[in-house]
Protein backbone atom coordinates (compact mmCIF):
# COMPACT_ATOMS: atom_id res chain seq x y z
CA UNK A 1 73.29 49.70 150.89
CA UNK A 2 69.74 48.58 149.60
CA UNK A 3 69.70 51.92 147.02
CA UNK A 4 73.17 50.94 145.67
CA UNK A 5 72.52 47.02 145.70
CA UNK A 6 68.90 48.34 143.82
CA UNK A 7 70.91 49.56 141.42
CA UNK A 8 73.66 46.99 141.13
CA UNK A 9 70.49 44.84 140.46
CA UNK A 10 69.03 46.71 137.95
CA UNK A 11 72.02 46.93 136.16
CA UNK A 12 72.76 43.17 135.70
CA UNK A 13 69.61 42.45 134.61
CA UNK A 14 69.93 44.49 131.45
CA UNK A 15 73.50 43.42 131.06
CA UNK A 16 72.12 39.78 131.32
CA UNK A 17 69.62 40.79 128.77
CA UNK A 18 71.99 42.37 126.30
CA UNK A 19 74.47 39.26 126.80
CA UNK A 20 71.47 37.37 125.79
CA UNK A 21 70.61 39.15 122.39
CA UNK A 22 74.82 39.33 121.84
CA UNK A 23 74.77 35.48 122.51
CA UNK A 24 72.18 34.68 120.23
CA UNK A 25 73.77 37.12 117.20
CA UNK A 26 76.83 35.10 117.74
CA UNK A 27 75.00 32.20 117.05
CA UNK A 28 73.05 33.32 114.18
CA UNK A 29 76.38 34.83 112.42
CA UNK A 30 77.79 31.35 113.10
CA UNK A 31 80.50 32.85 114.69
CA UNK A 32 80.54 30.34 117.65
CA UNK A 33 83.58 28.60 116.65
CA UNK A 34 85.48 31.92 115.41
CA UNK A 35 87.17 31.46 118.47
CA UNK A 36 88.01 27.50 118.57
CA UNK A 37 89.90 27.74 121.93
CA UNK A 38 88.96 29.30 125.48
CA UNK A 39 89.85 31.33 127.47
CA UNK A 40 92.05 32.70 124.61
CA UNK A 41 90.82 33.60 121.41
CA UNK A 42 92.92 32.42 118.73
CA UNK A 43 95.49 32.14 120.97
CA UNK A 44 95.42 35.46 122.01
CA UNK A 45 93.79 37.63 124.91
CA UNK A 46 92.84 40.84 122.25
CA UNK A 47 92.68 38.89 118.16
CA UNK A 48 93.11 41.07 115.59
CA UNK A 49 89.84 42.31 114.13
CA UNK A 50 87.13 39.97 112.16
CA UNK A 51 83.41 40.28 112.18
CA UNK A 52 83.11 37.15 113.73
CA UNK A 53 85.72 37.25 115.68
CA UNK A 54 85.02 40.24 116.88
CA UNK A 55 81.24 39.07 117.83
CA UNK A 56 82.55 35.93 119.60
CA UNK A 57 84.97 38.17 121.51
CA UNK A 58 83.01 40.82 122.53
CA UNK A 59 80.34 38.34 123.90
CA UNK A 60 83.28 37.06 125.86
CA UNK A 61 83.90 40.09 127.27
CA UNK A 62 80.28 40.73 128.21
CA UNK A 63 80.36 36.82 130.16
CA UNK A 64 83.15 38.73 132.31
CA UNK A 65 81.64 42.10 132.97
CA UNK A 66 78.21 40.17 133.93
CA UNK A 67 80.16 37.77 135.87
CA UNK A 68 81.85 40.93 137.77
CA UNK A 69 78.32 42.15 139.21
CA UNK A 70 77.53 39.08 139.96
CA UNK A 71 79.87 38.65 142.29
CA UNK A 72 79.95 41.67 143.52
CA UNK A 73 76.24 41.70 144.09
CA UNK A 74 76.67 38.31 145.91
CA UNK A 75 78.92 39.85 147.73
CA UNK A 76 76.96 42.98 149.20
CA UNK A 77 74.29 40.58 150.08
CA UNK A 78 76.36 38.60 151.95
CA UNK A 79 77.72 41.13 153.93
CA UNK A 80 74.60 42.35 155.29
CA UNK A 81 72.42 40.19 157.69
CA UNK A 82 69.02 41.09 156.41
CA UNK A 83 69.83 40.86 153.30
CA UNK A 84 71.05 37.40 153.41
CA UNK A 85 68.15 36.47 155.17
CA UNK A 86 65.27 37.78 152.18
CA UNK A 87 68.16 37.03 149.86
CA UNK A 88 71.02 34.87 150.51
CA UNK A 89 69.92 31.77 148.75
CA UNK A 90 68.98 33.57 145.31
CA UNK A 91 72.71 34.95 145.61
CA UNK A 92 74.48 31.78 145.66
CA UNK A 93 72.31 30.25 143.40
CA UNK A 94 73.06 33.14 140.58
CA UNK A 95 77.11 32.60 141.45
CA UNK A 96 76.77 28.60 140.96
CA UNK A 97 74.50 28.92 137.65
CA UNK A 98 76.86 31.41 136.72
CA UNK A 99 79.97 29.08 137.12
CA UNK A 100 77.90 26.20 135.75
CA UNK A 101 76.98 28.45 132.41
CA UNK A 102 80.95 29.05 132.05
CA UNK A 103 81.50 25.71 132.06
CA UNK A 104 78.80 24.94 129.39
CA UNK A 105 79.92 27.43 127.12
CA UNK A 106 83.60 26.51 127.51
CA UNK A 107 81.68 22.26 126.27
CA UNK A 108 79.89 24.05 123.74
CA UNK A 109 83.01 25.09 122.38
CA UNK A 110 84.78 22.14 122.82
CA UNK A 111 81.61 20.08 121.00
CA UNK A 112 81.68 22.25 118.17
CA UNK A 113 78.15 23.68 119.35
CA UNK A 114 76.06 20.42 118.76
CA UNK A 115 72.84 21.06 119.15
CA UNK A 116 72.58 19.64 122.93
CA UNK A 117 75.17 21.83 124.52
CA UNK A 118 73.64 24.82 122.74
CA UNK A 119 70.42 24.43 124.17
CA UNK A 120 71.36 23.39 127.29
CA UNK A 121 73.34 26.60 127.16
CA UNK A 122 70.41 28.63 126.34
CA UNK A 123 68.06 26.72 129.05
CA UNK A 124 71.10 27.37 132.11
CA UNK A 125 71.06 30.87 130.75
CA UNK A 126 67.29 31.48 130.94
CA UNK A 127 66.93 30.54 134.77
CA UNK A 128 69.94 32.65 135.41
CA UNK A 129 68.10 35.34 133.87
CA UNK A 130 65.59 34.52 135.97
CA UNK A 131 67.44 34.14 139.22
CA UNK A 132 68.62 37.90 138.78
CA UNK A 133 64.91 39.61 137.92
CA UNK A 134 63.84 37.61 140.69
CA UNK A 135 67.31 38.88 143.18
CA UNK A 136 65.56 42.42 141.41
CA UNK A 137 61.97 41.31 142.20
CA UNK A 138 62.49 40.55 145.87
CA UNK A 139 64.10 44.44 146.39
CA UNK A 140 60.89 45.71 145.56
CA UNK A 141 58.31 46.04 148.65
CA UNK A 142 55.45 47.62 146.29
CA UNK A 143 55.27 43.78 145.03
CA UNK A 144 54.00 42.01 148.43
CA UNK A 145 50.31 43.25 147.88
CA UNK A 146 47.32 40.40 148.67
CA UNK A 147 45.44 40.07 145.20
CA UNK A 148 42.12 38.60 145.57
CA UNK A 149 40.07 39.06 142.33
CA UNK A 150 37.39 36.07 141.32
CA UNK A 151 39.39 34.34 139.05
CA UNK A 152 42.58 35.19 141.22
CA UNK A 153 43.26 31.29 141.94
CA UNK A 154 42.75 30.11 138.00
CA UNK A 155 44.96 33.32 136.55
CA UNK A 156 47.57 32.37 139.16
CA UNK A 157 47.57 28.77 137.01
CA UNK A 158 47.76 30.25 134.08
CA UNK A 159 51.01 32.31 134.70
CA UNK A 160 52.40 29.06 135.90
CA UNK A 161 51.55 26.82 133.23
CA UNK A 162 52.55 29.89 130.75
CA UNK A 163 55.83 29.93 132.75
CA UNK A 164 56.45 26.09 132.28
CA UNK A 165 55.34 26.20 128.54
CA UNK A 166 57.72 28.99 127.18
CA UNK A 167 60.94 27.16 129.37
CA UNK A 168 59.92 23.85 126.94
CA UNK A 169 59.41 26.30 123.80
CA UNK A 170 62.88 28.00 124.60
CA UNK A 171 64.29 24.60 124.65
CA UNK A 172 62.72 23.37 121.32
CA UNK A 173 63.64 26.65 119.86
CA UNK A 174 67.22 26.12 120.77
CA UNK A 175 67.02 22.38 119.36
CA UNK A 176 65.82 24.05 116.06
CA UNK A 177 68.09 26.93 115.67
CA UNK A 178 71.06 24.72 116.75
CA UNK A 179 70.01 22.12 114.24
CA UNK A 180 69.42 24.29 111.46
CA UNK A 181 65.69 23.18 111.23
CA UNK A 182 64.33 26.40 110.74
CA UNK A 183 63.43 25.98 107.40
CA UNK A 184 62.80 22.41 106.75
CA UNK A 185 59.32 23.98 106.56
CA UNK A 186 59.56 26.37 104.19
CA UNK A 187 55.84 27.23 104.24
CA UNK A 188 53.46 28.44 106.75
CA UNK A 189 51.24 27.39 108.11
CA UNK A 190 51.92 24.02 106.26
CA UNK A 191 55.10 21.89 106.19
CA UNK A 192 56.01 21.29 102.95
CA UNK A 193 52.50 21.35 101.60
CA UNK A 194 50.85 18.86 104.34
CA UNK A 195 49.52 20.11 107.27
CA UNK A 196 50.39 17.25 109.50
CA UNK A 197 53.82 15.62 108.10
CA UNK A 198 55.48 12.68 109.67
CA UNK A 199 56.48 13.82 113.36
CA UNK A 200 60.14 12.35 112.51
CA UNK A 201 63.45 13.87 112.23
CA UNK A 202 64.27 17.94 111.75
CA UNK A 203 60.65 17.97 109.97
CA UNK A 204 59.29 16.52 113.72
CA UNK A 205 61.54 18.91 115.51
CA UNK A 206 60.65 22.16 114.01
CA UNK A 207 56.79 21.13 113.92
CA UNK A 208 56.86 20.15 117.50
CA UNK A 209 58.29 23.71 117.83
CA UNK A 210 54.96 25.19 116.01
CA UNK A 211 52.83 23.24 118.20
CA UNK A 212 54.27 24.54 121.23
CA UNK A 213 54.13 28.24 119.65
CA UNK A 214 50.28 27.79 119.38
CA UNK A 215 49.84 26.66 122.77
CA UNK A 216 51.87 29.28 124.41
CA UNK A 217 50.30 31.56 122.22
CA UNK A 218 46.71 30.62 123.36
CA UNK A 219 47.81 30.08 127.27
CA UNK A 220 49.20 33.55 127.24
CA UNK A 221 45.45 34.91 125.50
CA UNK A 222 43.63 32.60 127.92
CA UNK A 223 46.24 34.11 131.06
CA UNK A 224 44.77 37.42 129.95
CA UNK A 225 41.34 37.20 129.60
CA UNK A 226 41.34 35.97 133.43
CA UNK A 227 43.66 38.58 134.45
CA UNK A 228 40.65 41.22 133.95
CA UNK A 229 38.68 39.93 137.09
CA UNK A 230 41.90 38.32 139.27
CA UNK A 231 42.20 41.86 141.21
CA UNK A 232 46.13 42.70 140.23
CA UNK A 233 47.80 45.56 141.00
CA UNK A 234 48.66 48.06 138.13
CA UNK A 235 51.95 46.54 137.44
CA UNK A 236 51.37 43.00 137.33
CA UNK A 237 48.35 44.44 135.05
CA UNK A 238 50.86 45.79 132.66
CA UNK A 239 52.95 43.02 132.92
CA UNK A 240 49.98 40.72 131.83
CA UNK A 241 49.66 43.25 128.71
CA UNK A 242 52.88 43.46 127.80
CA UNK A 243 52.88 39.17 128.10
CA UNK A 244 50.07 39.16 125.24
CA UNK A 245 51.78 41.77 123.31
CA UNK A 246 55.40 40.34 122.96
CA UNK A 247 54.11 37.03 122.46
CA UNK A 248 51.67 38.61 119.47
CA UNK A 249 54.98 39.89 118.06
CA UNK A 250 56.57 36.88 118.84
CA UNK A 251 54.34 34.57 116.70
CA UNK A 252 54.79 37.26 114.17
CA UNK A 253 58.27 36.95 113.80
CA UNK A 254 58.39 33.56 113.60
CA UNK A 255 56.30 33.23 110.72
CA UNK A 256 58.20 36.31 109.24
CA UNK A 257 61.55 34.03 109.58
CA UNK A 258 60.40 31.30 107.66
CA UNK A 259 59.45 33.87 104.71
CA UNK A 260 62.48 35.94 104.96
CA UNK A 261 64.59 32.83 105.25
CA UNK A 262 66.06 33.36 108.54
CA UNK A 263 67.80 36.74 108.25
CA UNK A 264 70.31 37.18 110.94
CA UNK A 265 68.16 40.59 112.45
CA UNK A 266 65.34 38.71 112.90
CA UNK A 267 66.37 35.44 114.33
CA UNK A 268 67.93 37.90 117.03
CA UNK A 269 64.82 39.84 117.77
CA UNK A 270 63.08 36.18 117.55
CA UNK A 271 65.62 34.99 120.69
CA UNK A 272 65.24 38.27 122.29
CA UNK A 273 61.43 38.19 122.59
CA UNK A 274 61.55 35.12 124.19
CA UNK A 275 63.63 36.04 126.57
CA UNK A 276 61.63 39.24 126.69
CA UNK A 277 58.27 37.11 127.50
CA UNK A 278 60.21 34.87 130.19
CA UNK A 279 61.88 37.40 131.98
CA UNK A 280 58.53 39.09 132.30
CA UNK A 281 56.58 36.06 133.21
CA UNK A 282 59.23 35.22 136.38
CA UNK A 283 58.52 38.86 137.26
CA UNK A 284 54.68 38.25 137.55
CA UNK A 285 55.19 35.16 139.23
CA UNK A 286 56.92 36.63 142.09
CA UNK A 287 54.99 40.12 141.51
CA UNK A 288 50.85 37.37 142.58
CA UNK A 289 52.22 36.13 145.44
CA UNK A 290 50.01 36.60 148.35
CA UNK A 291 50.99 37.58 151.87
């Protein structure tokens, strides 16, 4: 049971993942609204072929497949006692987010995607994501390992605050993408040739964004530096690296948007780093708890 619920596991969270990066190309193509009605599309179960269409569809499809395993994984949980016990709450909790992310998206629809239900979308979809690494996290025994470096206690505050800081910058990000803001500022690093503009409006919004990118940015360096003496085992250490060098990439990106103009490629691989550097950072949170 544990070996096939392992793998059950495993498997959602990439699907999760994938429906993640799908999601956000749907948005990007601005194919949200291809399909104005729900459950149907168009009317109909199978439309006839369109790009965007097509997208909106097929990231339908991928809502039911993840929404299969999830109850299916809920339900091999629940039928075994010690399971339950280590993992029981996690299990409902991905089953109500999940029903609670249906309904959003079927609002988000119905709201034309405004900008709120869009990034409340995103935000409900991000602790999913992080309910099922962590449902993946808890199967893993090699994780419960007492890490008592030096700076142990101050890197442990560091992953959190990095942690809370990338949930707010996934939330802004949203706001911006949602709100077309993403070039309001089209220059880097200034905003329309000042360097501090008025903090009002979609100027406010996307510089607020850049703001948060630095400090995640430099929280993620600092979570680093004090990883080197906080005594971690080899995978949270490579989880630490891998933290500093999708968020490196990250920052690059960004900037690259602005230049490129947004190009739909991009923007994706923007959304999917993100998610990238979250999903990793629940990992490590679970991955430095003591005994």
């Amino acid at each position: 049971m544990s070996k096939r619920l392992a793998v059950l596991s495993t498997t959602t969270v990439v699907l999760v993942y994938i429906l993640l990066l799908v999601g956000a190309a749907v948005r990007s193509m601005g194919a949200g609204m291809a399909c104005p009605d729900w459950p149907t599309c168009n009317g109909e179960w199978i439309p006839p072929f369109d790009p965007l269409v097509f997208a909106e569809w097929f990231h339908r499809l991928l809502v039911l497949i993840v929404s299969m395993l999830v109850f299916i994984q809920a339900a091999l949980i629940g039928a075994t006692k010690e399971l339950r016990g280590r993992l029981g709450i996690l299990a409902i909790a991905s089953v109500l987010l999940l029903l609670i992310q249906a309904i959003l998206g079927a609002v988000t629809v119905f709201e034309n995607n405004s900008p709120v239900t869009v990034t409340l979308h995103l935000l409900v979809a991000a602790i999913f994501f992080a309910v099922i690494i962590r449902i993946r996290s808890k199967q893993s025994s090699t994780l419960h390992v007492v890490q008592d470096g030096k700076t142990f206690p101050t890197f442990r505050r560091h992953v959190y605050m990095s942690l809370v800081l990338v949930f707010i910058q996934l939330g802004l990000g949203g706001m911006v993408s949602s709100s077309h803001a993403g070039l309001v500022c089209p220059d880097f690093p200034m905003c329309n040739g000042q360097w501090l503009p008025a903090m009002t409006g979609l100027v406010g919004l996307q510089m607020m964004h850049r703001f948060m990118a630095y400090a995640v940015v430099l929280i993620i360096i600092g979570t680093f530096a004090v990883s080197r003496k906080a005594g971690l085992t080899t995978g949270n250490k490579r989880l630490v690296k891998g933290c500093l060098t999708v968020v490196i990439l990250q920052f690059l990106i960004g900037v690259g948007l602005i230049h490129a103009k947004i190009p739909i490629p991009m923007s994706v691989a923007h959304l999917g780093l993100a998610m990238l550097l979250w999903g990793m950072l629940t990992a490590l949170v679970y991955g430095i708890r003591r005994n």
